[in-house]
C-alpha atoms as a PDB file:
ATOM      1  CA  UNK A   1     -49.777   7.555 -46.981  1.00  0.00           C
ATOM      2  CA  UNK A   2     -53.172   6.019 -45.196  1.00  0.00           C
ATOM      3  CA  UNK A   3     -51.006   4.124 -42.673  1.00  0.00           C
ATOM      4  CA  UNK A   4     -49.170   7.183 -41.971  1.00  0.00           C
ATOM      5  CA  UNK A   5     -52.553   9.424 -41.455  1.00  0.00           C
ATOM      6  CA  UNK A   6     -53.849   6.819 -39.206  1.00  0.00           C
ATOM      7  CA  UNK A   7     -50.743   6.781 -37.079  1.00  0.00           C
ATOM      8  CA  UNK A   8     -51.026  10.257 -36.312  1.00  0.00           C
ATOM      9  CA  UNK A   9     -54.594   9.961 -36.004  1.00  0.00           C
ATOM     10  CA  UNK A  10     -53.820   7.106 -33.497  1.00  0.00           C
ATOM     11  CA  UNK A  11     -50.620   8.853 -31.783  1.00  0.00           C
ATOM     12  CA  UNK A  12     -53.204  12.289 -31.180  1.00  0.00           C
ATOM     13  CA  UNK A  13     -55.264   9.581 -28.850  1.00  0.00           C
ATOM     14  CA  UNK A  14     -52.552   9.199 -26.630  1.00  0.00           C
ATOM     15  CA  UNK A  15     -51.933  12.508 -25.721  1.00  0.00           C
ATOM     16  CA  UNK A  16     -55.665  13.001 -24.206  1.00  0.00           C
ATOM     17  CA  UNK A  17     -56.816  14.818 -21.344  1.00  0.00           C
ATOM     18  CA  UNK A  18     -60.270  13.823 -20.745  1.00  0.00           C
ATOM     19  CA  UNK A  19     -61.004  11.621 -17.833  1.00  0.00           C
ATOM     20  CA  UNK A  20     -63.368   8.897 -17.504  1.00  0.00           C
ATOM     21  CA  UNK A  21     -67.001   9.226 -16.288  1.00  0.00           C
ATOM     22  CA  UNK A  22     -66.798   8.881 -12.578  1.00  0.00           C
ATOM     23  CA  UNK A  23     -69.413   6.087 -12.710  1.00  0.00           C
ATOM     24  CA  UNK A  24     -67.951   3.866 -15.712  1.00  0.00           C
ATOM     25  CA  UNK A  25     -67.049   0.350 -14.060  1.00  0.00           C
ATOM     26  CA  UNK A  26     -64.066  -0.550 -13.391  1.00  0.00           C
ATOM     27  CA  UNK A  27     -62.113  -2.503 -15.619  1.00  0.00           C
ATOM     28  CA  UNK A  28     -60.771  -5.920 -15.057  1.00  0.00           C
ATOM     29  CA  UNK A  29     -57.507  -4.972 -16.182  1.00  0.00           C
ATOM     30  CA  UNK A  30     -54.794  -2.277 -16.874  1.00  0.00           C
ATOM     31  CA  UNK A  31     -52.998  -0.927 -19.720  1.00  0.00           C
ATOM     32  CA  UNK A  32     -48.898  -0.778 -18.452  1.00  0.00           C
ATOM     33  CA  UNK A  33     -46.527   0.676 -20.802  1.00  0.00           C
ATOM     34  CA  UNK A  34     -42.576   0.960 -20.329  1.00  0.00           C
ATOM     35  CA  UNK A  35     -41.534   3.751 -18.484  1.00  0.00           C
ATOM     36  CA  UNK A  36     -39.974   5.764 -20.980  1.00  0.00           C
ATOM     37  CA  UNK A  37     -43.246   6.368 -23.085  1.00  0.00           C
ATOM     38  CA  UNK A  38     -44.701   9.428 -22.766  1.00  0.00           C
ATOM     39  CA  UNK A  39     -48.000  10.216 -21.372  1.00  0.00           C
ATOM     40  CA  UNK A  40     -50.451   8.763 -18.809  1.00  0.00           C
ATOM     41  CA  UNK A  41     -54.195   8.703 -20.763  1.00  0.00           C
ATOM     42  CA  UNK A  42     -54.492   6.164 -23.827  1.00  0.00           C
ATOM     43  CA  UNK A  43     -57.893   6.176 -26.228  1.00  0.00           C
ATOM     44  CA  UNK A  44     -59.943   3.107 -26.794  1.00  0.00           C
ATOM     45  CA  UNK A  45     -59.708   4.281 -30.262  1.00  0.00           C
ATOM     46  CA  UNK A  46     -55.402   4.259 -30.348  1.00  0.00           C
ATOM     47  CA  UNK A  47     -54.783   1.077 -28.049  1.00  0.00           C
ATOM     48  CA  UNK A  48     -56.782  -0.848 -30.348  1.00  0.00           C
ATOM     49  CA  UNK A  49     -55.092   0.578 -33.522  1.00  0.00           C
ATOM     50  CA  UNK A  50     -51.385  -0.287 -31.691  1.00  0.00           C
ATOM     51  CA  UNK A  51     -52.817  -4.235 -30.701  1.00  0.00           C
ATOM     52  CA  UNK A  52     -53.851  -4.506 -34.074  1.00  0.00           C
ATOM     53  CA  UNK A  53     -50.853  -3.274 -35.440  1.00  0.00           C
ATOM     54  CA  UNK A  54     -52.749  -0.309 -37.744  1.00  0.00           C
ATOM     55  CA  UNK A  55     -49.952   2.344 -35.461  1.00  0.00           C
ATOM     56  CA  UNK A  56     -46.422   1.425 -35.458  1.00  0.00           C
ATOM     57  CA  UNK A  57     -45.105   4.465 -33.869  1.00  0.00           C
ATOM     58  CA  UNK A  58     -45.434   6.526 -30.544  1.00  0.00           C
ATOM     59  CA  UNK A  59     -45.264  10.414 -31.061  1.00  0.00           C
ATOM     60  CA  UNK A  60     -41.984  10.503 -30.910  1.00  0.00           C
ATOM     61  CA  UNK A  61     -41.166   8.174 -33.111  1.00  0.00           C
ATOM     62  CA  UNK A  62     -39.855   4.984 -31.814  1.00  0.00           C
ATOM     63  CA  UNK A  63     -41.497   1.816 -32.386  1.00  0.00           C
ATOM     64  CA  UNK A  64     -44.354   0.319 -30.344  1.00  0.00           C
ATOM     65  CA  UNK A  65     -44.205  -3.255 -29.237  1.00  0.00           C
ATOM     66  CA  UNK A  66     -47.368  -4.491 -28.242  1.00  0.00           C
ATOM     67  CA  UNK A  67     -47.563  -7.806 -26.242  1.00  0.00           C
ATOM     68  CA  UNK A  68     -50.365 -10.022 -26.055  1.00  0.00           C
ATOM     69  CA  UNK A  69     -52.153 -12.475 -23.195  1.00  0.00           C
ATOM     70  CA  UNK A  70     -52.488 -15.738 -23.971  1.00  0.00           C
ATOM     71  CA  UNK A  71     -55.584 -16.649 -25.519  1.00  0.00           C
ATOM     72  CA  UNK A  72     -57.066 -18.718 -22.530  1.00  0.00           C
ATOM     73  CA  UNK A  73     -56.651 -15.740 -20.769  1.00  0.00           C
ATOM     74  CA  UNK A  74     -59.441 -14.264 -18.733  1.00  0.00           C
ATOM     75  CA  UNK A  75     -57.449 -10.616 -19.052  1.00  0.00           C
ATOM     76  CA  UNK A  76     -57.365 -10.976 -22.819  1.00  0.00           C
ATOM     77  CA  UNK A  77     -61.121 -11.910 -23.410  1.00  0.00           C
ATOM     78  CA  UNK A  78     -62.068  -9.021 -21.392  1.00  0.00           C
ATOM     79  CA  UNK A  79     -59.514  -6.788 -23.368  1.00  0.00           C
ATOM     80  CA  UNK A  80     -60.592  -8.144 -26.554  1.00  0.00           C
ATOM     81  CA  UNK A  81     -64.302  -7.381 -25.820  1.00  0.00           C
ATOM     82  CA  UNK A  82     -63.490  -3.967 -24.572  1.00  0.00           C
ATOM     83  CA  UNK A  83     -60.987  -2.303 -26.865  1.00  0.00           C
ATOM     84  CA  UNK A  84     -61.261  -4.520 -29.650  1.00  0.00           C
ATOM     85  CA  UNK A  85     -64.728  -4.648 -29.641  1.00  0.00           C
ATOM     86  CA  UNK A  86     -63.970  -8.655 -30.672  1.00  0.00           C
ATOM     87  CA  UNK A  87     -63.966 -11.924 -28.991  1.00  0.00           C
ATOM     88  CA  UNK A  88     -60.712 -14.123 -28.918  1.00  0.00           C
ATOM     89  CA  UNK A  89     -62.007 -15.845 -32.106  1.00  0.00           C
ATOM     90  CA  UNK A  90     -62.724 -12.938 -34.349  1.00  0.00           C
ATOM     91  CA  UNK A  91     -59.030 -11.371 -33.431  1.00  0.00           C
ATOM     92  CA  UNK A  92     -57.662 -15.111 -34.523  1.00  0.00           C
ATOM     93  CA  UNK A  93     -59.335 -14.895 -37.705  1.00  0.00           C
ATOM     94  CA  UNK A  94     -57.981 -10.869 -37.922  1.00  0.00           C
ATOM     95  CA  UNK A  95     -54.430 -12.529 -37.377  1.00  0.00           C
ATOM     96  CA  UNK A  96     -54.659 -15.350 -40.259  1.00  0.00           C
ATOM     97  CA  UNK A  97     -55.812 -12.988 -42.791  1.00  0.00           C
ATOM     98  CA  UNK A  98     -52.878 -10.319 -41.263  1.00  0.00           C
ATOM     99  CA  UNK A  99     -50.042 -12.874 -41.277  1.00  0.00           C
ATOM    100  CA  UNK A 100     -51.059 -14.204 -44.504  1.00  0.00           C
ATOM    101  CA  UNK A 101     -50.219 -10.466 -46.145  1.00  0.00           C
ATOM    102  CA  UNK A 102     -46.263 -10.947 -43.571  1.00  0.00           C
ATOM    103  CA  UNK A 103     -47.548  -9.077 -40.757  1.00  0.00           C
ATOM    104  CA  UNK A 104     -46.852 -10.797 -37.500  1.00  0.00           C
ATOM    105  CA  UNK A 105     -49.156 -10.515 -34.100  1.00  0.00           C
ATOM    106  CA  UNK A 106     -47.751  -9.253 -30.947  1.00  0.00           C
ATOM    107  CA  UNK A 107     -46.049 -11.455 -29.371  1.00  0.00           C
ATOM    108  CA  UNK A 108     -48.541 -13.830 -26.567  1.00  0.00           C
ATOM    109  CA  UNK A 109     -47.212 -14.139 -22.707  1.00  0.00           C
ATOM    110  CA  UNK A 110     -48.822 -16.888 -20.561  1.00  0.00           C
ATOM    111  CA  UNK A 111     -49.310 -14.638 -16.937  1.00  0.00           C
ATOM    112  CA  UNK A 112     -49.460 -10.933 -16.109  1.00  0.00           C
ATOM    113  CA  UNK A 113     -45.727 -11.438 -14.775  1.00  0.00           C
ATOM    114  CA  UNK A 114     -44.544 -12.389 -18.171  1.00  0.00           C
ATOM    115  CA  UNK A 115     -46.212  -9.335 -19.714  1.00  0.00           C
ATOM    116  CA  UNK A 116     -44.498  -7.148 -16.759  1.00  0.00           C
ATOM    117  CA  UNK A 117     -41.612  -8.553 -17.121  1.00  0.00           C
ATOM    118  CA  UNK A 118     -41.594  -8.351 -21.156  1.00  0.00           C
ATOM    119  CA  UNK A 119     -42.626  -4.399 -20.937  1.00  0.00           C
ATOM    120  CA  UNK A 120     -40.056  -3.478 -18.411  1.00  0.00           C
ATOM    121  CA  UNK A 121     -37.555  -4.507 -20.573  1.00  0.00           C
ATOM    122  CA  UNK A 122     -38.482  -3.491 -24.099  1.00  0.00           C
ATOM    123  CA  UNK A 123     -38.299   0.100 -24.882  1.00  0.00           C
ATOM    124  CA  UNK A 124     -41.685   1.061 -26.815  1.00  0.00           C
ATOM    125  CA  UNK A 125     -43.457  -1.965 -25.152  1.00  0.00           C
ATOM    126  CA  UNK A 126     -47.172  -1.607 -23.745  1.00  0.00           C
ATOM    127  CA  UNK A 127     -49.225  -4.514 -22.850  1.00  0.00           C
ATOM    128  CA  UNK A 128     -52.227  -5.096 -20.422  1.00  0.00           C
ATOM    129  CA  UNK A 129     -52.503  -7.150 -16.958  1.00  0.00           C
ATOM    130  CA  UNK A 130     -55.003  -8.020 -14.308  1.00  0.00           C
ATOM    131  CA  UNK A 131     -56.001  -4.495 -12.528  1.00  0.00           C
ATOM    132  CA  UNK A 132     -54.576  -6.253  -9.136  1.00  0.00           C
ATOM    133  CA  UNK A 133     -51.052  -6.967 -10.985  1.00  0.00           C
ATOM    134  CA  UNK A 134     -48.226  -5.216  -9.174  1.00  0.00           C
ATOM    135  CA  UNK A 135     -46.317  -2.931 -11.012  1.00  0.00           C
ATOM    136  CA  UNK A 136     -42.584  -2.242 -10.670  1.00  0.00           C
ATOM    137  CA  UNK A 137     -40.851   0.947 -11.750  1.00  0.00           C
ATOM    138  CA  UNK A 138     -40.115   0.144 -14.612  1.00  0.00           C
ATOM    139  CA  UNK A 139     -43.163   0.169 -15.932  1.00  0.00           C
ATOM    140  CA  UNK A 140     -45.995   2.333 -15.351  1.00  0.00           C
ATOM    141  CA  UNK A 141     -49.893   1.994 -15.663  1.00  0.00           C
ATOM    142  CA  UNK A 142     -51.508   4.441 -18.357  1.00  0.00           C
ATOM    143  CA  UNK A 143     -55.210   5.671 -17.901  1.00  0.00           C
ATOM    144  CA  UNK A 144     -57.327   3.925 -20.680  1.00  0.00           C
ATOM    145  CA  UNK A 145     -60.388   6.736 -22.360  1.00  0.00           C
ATOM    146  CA  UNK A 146     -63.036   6.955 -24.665  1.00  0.00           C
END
């Protein structure tokens, strides 16, 4: 029942409307998603619920893949730090205790073309890369919030 209220709780992020404060800093990366998932704004709050696998579904119900950078990764320290709120080491030591109770990580790509590649092809996939990755169709950027 708690997974399930924090799903929705997490799924209500992603339907948000607010924008960022025009004089936040930019971010060294970007949230992409495939494009079949609805909406364009994500929460803090909900993206790091989904990478920590605490929200299996979107709103409509299909699963959410999440894919990972690899851990040398100067995209995925600056993701950890800002939507995790954890270093690289602390979301390693989240992971052991995680797969220890048979819950497996996201999968981990080596380059932001890997992750494109891996999130234009899964339905339900969202993932993060460099903010000067290009993008094809087939996936689209979403615009990360408070």
């Amino acid at each position: 029942m708690r997974r399930v209220l924090v799903a929705v709780l997490v799924l209500s992020g992603l339907i948000v409307t607010g924008r960022p404060s025009a004089d936040a800093a930019p971010i060294p990366f970007q949230v992409i998603v495939h494009h079949q998932v609805k909406g364009a704004h994500i929460s803090r709050s909900a993206l790091s619920s989904i990478f920590l696998k605490q929200a299996p579904r979107w709103s409509d119900g299909s699963a959410i893949k999440p894919v990972d950078q690899s851990v040398r990764s100067t995209v995925r320290k600056s993701f950890s730090g800002d939507v995790l709120a954890q270093g690289i080491v602390e979301v390693q030591i989240y992971w052991q205790r995680r797969m220890s109770l048979g819950t497996t990580p996201p999968p981990v790509k080596t380059s932001d073309e890997e992750v494109v590649s891996f999130v234009a092809s899964t339905p339900g996939a969202i993932g993060y890369v460099s903010s000067s990755a290009p993008l094809p169709e087939s996936v689209k950027a979403v615009q990360l919030t408070d």
